[in-house]
N, C-alpha and C. Protein backbone atom coordinates (compact mmCIF):
# COMPACT_ATOMS: atom_id res chain seq x y z
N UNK A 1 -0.50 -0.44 -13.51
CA UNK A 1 0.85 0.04 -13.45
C UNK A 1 0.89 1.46 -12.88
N UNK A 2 0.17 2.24 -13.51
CA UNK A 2 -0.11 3.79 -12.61
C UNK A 2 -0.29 3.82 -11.45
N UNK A 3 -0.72 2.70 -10.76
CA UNK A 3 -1.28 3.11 -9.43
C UNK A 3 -0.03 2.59 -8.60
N UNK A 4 0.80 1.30 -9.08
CA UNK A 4 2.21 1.42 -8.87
C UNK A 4 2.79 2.42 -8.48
N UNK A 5 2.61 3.47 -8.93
CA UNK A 5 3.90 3.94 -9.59
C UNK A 5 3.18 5.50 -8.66
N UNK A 6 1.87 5.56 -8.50
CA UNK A 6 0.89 6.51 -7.68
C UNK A 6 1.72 6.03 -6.35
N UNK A 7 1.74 4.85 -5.68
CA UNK A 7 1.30 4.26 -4.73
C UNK A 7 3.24 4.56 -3.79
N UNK A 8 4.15 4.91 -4.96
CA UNK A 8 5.30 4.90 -4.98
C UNK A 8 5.88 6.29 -4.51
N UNK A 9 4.97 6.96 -5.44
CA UNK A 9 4.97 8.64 -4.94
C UNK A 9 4.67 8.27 -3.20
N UNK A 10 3.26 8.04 -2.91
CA UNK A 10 3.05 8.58 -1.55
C UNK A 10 3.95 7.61 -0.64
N UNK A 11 4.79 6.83 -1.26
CA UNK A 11 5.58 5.91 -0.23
C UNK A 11 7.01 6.62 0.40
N UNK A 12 7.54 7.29 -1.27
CA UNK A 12 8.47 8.71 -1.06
C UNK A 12 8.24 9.73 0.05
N UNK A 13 6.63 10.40 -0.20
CA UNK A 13 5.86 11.21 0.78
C UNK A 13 6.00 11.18 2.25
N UNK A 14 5.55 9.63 2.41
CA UNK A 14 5.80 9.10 3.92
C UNK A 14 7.13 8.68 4.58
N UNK A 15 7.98 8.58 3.85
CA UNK A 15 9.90 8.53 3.96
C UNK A 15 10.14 10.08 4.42
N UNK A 16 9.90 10.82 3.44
CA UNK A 16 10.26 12.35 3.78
C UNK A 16 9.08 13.15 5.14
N UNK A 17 8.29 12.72 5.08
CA UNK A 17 7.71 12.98 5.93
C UNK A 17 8.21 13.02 7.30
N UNK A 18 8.91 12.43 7.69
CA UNK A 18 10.09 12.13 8.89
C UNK A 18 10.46 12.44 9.35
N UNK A 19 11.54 13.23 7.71
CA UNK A 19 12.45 14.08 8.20
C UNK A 19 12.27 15.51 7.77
N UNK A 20 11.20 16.01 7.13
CA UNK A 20 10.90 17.18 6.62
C UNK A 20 9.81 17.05 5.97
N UNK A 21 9.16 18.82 6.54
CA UNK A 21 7.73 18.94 6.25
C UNK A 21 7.78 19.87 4.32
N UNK A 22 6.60 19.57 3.81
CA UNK A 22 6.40 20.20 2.73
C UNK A 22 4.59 20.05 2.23
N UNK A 23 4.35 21.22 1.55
CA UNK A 23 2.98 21.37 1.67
C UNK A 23 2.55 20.73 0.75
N UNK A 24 1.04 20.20 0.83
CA UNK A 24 0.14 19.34 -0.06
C UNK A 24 0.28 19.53 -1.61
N UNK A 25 0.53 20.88 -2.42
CA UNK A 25 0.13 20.96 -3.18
C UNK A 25 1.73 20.59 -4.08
N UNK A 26 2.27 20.59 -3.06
CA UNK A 26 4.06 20.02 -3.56
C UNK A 26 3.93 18.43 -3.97
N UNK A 27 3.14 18.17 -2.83
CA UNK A 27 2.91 16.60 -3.02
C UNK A 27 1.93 16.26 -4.12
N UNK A 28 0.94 16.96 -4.63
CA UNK A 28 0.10 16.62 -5.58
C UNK A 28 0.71 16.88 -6.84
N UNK A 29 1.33 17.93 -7.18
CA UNK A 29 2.24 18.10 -8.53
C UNK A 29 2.81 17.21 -8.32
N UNK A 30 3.65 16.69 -7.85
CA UNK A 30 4.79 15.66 -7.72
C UNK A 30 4.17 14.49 -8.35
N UNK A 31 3.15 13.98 -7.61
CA UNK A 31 2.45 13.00 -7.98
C UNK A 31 1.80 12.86 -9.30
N UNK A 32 1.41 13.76 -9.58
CA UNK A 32 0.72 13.76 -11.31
C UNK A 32 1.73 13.61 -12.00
N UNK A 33 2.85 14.49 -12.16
CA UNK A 33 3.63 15.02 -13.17
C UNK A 33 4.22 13.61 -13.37
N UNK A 34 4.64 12.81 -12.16
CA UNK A 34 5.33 11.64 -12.54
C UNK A 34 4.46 10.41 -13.10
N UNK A 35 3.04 10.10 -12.48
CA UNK A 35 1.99 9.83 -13.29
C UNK A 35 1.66 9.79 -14.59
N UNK A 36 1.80 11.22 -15.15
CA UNK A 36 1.32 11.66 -16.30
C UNK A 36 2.85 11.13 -17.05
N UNK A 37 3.88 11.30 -16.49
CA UNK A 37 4.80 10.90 -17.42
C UNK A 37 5.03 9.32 -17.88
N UNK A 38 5.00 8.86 -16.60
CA UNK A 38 4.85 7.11 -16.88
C UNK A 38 3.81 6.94 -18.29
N UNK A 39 2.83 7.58 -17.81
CA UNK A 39 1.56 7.04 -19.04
C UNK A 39 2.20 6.84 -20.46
N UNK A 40 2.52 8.66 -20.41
CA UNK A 40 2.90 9.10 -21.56
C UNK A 40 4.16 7.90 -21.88
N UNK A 41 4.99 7.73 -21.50
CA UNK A 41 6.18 6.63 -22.14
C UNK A 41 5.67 5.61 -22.54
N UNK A 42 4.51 5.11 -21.27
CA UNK A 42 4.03 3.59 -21.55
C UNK A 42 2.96 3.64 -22.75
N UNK A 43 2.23 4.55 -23.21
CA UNK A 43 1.45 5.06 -24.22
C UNK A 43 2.59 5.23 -25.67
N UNK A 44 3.39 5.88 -25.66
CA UNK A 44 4.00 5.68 -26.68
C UNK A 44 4.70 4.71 -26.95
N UNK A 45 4.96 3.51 -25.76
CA UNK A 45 5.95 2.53 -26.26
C UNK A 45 4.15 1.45 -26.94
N UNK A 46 3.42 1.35 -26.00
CA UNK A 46 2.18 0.54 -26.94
C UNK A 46 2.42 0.76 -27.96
N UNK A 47 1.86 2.71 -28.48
CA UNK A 47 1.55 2.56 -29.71
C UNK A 47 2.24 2.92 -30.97
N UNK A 48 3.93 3.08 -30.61
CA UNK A 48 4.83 3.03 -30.97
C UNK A 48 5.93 2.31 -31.52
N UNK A 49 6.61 1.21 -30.60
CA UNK A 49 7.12 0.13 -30.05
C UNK A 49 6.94 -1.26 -30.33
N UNK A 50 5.60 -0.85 -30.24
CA UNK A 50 4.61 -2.25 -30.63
C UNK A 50 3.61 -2.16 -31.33
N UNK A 51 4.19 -1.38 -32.71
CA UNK A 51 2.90 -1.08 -33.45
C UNK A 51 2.94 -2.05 -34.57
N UNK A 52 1.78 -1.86 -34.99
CA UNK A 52 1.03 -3.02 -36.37
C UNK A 52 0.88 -4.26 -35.39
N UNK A 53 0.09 -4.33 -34.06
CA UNK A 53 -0.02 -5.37 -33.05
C UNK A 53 0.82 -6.73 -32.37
N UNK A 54 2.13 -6.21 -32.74
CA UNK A 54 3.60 -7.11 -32.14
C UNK A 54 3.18 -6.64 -30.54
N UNK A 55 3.25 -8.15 -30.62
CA UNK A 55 3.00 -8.40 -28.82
C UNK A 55 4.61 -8.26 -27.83
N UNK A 56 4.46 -7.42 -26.95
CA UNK A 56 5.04 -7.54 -26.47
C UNK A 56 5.75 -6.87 -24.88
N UNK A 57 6.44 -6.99 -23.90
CA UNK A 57 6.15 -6.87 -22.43
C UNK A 57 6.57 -5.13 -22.38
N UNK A 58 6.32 -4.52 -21.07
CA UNK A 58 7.44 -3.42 -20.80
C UNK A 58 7.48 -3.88 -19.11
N UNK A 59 8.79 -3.59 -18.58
CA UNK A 59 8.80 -3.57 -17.55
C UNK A 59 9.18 -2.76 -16.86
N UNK A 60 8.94 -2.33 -15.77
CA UNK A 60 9.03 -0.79 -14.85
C UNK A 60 9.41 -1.26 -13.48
N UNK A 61 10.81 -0.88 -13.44
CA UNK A 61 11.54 -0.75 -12.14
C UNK A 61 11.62 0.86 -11.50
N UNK A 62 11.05 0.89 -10.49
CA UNK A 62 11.18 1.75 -9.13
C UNK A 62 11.76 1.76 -8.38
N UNK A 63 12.45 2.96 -8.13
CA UNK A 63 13.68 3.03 -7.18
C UNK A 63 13.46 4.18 -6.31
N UNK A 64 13.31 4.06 -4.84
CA UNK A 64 13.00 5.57 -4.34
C UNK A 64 13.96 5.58 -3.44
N UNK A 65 14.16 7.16 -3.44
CA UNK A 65 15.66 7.56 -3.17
C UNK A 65 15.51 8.42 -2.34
N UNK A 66 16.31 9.17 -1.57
CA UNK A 66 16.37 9.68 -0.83
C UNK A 66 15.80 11.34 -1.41
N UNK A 67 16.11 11.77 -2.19
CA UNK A 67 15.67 12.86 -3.50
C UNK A 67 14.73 12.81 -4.16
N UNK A 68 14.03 11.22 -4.61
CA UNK A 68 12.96 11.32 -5.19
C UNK A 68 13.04 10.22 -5.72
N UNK A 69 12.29 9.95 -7.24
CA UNK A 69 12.13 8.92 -7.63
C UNK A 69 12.87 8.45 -8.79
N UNK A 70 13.39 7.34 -9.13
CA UNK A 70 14.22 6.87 -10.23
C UNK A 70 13.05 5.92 -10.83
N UNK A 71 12.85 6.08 -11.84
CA UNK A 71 12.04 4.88 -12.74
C UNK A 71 12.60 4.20 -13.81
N UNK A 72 12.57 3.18 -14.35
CA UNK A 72 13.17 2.67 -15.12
C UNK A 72 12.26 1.75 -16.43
N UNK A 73 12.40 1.60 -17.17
CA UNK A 73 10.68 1.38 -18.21
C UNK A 73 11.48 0.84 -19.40
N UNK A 74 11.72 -0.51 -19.11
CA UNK A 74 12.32 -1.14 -20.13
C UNK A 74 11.20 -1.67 -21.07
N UNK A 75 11.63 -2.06 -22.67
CA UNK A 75 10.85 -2.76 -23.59
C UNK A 75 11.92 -3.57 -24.68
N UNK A 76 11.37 -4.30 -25.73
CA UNK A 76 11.89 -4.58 -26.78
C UNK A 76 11.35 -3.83 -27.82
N UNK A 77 10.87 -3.54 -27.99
CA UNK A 77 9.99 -2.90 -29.06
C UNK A 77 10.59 -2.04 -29.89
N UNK A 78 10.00 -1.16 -31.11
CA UNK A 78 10.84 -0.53 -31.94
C UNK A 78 11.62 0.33 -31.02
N UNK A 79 12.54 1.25 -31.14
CA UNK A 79 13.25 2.38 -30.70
C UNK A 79 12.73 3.49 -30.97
N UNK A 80 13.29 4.95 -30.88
CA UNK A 80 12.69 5.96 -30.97
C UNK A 80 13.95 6.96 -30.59
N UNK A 81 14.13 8.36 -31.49
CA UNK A 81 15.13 9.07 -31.23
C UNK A 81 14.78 10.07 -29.78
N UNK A 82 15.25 10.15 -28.54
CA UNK A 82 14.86 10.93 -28.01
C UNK A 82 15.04 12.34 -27.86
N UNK A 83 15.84 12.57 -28.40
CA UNK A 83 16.29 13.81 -28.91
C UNK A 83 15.35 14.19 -30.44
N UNK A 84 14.88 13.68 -30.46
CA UNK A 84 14.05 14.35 -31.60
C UNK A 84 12.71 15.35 -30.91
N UNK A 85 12.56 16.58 -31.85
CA UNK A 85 11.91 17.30 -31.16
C UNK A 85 12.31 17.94 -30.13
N UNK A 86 13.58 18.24 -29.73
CA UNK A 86 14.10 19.09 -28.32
C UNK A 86 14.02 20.58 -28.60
N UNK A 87 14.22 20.94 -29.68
CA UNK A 87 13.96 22.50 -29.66
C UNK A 87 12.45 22.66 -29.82
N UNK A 88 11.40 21.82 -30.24
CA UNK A 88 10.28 22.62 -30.32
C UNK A 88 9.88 22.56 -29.29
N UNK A 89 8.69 24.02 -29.56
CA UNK A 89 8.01 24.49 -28.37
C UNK A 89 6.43 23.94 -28.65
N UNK A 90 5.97 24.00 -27.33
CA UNK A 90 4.32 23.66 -27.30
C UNK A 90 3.37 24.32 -28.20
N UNK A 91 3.47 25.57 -28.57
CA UNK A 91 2.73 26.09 -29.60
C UNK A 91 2.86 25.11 -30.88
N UNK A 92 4.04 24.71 -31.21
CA UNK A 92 4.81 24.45 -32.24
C UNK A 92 4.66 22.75 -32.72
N UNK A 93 3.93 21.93 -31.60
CA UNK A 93 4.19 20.59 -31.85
C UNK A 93 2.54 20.07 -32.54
N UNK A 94 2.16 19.38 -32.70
CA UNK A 94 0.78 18.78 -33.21
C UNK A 94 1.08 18.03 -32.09
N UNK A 95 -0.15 17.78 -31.82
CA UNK A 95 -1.05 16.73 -30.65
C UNK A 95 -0.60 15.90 -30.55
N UNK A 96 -0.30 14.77 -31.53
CA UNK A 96 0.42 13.74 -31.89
C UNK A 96 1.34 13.63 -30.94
N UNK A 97 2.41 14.76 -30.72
CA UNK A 97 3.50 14.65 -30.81
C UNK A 97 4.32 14.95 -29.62
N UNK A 98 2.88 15.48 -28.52
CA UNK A 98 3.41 15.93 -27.38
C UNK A 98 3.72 15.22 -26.14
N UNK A 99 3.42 14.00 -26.84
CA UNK A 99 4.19 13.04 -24.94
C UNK A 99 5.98 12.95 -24.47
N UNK A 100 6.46 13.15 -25.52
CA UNK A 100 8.53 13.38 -25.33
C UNK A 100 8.15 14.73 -24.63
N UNK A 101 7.43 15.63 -25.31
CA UNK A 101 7.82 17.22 -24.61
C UNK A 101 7.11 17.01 -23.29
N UNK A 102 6.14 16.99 -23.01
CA UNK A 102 5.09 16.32 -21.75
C UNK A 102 6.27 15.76 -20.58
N UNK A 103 6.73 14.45 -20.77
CA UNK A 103 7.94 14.15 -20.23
C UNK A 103 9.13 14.84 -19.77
N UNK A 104 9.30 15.38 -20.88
CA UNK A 104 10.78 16.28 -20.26
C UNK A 104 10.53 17.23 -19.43
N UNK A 105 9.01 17.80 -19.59
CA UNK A 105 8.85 19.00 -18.53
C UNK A 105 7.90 18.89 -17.03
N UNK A 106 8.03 17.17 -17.03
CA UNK A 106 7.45 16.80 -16.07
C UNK A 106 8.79 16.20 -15.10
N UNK A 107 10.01 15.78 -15.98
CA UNK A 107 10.79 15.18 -15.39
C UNK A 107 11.91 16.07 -15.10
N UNK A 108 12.81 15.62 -13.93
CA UNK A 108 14.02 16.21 -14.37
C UNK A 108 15.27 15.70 -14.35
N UNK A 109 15.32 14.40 -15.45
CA UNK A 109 16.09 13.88 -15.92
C UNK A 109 15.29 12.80 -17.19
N UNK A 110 15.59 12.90 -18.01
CA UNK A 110 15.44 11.66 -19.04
C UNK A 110 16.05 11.41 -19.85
N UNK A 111 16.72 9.84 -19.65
CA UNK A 111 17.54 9.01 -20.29
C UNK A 111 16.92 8.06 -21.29
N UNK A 112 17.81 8.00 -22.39
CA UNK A 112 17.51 6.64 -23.22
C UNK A 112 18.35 5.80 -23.68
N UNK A 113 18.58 4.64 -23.52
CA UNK A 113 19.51 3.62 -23.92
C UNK A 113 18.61 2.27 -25.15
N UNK A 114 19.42 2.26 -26.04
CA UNK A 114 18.37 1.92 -27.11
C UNK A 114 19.04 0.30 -27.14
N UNK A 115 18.51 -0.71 -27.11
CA UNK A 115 18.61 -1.82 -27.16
C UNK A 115 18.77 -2.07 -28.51
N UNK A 116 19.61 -3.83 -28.12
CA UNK A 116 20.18 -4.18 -29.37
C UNK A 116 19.42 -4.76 -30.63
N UNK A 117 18.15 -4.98 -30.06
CA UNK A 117 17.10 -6.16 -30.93
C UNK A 117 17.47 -7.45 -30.72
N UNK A 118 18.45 -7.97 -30.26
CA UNK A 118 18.06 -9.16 -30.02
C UNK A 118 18.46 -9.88 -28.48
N UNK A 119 17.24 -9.18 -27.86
CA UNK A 119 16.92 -9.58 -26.55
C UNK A 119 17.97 -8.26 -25.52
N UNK A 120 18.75 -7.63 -25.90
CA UNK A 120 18.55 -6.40 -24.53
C UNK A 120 17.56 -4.93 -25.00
N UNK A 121 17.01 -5.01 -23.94
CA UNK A 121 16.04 -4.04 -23.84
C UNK A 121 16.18 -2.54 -24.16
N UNK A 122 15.30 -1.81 -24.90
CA UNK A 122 15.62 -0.26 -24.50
C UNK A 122 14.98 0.17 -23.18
N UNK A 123 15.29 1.06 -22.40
CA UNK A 123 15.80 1.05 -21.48
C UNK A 123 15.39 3.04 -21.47
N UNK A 124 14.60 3.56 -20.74
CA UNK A 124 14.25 4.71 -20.63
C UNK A 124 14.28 5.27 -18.85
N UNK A 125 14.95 5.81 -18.75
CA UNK A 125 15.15 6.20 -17.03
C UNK A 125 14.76 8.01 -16.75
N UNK A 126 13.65 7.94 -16.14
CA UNK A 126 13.09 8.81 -15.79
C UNK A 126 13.39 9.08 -14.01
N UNK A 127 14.04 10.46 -14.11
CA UNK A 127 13.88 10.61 -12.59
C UNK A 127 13.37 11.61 -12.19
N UNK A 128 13.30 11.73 -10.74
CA UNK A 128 11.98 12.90 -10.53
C UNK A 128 12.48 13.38 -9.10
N UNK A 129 13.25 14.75 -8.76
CA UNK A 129 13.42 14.63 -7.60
C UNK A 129 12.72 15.56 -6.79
N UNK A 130 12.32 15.12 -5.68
CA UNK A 130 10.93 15.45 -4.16
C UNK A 130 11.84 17.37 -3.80
């Protein structure tokens, strides 16, 4: 799924490339930060979501835009407040606890729409713009 989602960045890269130049190291942050954030969601919905070993899918829609990237990372799985934890700071969080903050300061937008439990999805939209 990462390499998806890797493979998505440099597809953005080569769109903008076109019509405007920007230097490597723009393109390599870009690329991690959105990387590292996918993980982090898809890491906490495993071991979160689907914890005490409830099986079950996530799916990740990609959307690339003229600005950058829209992701979309649906599941059934438990929910989760996303607003929890918005005022703390990185000194301030335990290890545990740092993939929401990780996210928000990798992204610059994150949405959550919390599904009903029986059969619509929650629904997490991460965007990222180039």
């Amino acid at each position: 799924m990462l390499r998806v989602v890797a493979s998505s960045c440099k597809l953005l890269r080569s769109q903008r490339a076109k019509t405007q130049e920007t230097g490597r190291s723009e393109h390599h942050d870009f690329d991690n930060e959105v990387v590292s954030a996918v993980g982090e969601v898809f890491n906490n919905i495993a071991i979160h979501g689907y914890a005490g070993g409830v099986a079950g899918n996530v799916e990740i829609e990609i959307q690339i835009e003229e600005s950058g990237l829209v992701l979309r990372l649906a599941d059934t799985g438990k929910s989760f407040d996303l607003l929890a934890d918005t005022a703390a700071t990185l000194p301030n969080l335990p290890e545990s606890h740092m993939g929401l903050f990780i996210v928000r300061s990798f992204m610059d937008e994150v949405r959550y729409e919390v599904g009903n439990g029986s059969g619509k999805p929650n629904v997490l939209t991460l965007t990222k713009r180039y």
